[in-house]
N, C-alpha and C. Protein backbone atom coordinates (compact mmCIF):
# COMPACT_ATOMS: atom_id res chain seq x y z
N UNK A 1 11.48 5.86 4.72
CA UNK A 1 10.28 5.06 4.79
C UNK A 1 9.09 5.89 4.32
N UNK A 2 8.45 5.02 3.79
CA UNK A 2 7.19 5.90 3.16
C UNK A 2 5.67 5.91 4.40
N UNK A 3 4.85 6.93 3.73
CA UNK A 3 3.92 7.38 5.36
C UNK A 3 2.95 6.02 5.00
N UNK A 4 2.14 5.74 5.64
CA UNK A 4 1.08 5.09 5.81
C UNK A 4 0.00 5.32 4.38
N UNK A 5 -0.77 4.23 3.96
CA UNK A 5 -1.34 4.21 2.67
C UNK A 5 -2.36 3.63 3.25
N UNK A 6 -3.93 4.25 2.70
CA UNK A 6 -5.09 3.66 3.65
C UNK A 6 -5.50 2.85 2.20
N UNK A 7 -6.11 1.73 2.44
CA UNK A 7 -6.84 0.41 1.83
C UNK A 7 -8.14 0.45 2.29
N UNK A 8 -9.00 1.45 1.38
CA UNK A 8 -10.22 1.36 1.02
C UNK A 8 -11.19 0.24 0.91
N UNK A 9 -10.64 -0.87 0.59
CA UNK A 9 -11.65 -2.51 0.34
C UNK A 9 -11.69 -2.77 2.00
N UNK A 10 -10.37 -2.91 2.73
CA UNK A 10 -10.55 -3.24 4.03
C UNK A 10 -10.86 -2.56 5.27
N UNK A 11 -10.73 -0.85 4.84
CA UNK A 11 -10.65 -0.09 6.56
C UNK A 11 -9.71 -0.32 7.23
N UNK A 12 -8.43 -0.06 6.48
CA UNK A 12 -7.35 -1.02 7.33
C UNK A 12 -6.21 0.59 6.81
N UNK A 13 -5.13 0.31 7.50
CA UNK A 13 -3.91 0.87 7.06
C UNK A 13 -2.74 -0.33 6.43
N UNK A 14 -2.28 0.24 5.38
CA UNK A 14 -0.78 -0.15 4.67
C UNK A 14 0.39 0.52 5.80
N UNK A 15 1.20 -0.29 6.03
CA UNK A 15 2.86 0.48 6.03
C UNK A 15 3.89 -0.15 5.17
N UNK A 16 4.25 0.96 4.37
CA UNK A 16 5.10 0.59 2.76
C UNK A 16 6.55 0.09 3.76
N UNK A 17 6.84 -0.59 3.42
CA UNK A 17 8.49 -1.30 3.67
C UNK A 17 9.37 -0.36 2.68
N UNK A 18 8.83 -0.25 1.35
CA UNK A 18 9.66 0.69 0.23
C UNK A 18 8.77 0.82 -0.27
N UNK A 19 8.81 1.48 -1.55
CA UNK A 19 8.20 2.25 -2.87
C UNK A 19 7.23 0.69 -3.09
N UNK A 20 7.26 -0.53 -2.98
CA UNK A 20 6.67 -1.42 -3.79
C UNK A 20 5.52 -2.70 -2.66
N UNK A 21 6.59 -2.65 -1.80
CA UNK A 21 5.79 -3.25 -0.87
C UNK A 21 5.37 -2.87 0.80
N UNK A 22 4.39 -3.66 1.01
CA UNK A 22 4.14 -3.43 2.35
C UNK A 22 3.19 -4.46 3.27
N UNK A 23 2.85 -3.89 4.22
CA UNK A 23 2.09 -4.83 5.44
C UNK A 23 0.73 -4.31 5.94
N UNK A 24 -0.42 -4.90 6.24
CA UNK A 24 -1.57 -4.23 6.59
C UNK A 24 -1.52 -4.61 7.85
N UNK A 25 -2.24 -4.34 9.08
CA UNK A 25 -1.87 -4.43 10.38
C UNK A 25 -2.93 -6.18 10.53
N UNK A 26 -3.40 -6.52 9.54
CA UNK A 26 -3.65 -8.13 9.56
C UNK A 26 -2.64 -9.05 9.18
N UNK A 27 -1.28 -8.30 8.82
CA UNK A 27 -0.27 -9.07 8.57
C UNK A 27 -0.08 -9.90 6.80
N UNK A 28 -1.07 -9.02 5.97
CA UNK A 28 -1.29 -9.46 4.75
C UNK A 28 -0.16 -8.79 3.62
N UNK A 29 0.81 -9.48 3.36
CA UNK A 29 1.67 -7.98 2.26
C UNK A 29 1.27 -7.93 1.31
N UNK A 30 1.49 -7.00 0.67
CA UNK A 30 0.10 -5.87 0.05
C UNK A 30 1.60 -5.21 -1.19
N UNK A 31 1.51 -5.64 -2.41
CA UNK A 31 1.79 -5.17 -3.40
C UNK A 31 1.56 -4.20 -4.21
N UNK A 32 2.41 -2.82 -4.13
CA UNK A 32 1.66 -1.41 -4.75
C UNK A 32 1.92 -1.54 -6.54
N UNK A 33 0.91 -1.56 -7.01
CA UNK A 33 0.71 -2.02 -8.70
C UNK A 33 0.73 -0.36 -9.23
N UNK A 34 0.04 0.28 -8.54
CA UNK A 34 -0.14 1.41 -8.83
C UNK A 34 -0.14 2.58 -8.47
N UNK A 35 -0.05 3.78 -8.13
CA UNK A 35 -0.32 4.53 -7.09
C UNK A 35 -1.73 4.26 -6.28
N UNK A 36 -2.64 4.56 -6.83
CA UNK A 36 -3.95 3.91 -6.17
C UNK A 36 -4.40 2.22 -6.04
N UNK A 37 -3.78 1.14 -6.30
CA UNK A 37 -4.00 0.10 -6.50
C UNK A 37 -2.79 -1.49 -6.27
N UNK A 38 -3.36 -1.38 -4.87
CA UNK A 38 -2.58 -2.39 -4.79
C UNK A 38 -2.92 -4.07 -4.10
N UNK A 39 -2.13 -5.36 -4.56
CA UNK A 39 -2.62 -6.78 -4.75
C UNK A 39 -2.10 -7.25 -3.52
N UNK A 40 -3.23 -7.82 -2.79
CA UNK A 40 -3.08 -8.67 -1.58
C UNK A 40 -2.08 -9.95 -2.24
N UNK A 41 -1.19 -10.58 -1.54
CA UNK A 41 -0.09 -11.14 -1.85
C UNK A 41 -0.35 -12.26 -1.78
N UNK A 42 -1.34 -12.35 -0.69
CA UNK A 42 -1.95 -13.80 -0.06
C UNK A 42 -3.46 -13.96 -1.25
N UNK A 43 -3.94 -13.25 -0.88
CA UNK A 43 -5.49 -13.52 -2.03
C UNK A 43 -5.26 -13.32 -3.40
N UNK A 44 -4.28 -12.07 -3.81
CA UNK A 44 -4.42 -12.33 -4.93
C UNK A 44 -5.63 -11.04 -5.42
N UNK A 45 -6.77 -10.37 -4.37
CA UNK A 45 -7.38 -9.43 -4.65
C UNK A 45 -6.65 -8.37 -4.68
N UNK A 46 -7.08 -6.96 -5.57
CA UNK A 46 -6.54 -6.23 -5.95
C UNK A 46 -7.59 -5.32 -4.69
N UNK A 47 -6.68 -4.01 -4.17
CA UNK A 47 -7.53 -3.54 -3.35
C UNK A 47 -7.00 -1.83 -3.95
N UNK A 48 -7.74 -0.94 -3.64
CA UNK A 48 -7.75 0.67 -4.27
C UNK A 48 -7.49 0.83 -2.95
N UNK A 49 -6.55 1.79 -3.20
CA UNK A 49 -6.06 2.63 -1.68
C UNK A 49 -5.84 4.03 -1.98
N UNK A 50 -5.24 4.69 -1.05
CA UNK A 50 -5.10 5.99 -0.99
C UNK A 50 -3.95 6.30 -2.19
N UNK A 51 -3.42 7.60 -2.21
CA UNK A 51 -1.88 7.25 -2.90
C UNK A 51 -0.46 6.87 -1.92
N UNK A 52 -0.15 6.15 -3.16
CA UNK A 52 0.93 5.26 -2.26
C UNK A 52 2.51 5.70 -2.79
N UNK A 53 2.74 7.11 -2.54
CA UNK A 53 3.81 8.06 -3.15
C UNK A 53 5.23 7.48 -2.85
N UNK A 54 5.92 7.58 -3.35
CA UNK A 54 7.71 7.30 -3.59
C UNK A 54 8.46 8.09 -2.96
N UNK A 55 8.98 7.87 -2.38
CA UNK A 55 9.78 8.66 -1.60
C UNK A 55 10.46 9.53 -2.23
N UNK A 56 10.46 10.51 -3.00
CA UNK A 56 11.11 11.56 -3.95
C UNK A 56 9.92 12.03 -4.07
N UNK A 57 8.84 11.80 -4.04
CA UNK A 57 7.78 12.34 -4.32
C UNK A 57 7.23 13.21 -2.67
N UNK A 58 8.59 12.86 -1.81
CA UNK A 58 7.37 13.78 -0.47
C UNK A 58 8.53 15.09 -0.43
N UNK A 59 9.21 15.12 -1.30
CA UNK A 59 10.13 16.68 -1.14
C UNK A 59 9.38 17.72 -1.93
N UNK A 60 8.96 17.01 -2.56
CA UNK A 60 7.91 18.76 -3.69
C UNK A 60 6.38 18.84 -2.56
């Protein structure tokens, strides 16, 4: 499981389900587009977050 990804537009925390998706603790799933950039599922807004690393990416 991947660590927690903070969402800058809301003041909120992400928890990634996998590498692509996840949940904000408002219950919104939250699509990672990018490392820094990811699309509320429900709105449709794009929100900038922290980095949102891959799990191969927390061994280096």
């Amino acid at each position: 499981m991947c660590a927690a990804v903070f969402d800058y537009n809301d003041n909120d925390f992400i928890m990634p389900f996998d590498n692509k998706m996840g949940m904000d603790s408002k219950g919104n799933l939250m699509r990672r587009l990018d490392d820094y950039v990811a699309m509320d599922m429900n709105s449709g807004q794009f929100h900038y977050t922290s980095p949102w690393l891959e799990d191969n990416d927390k061994d280096n």
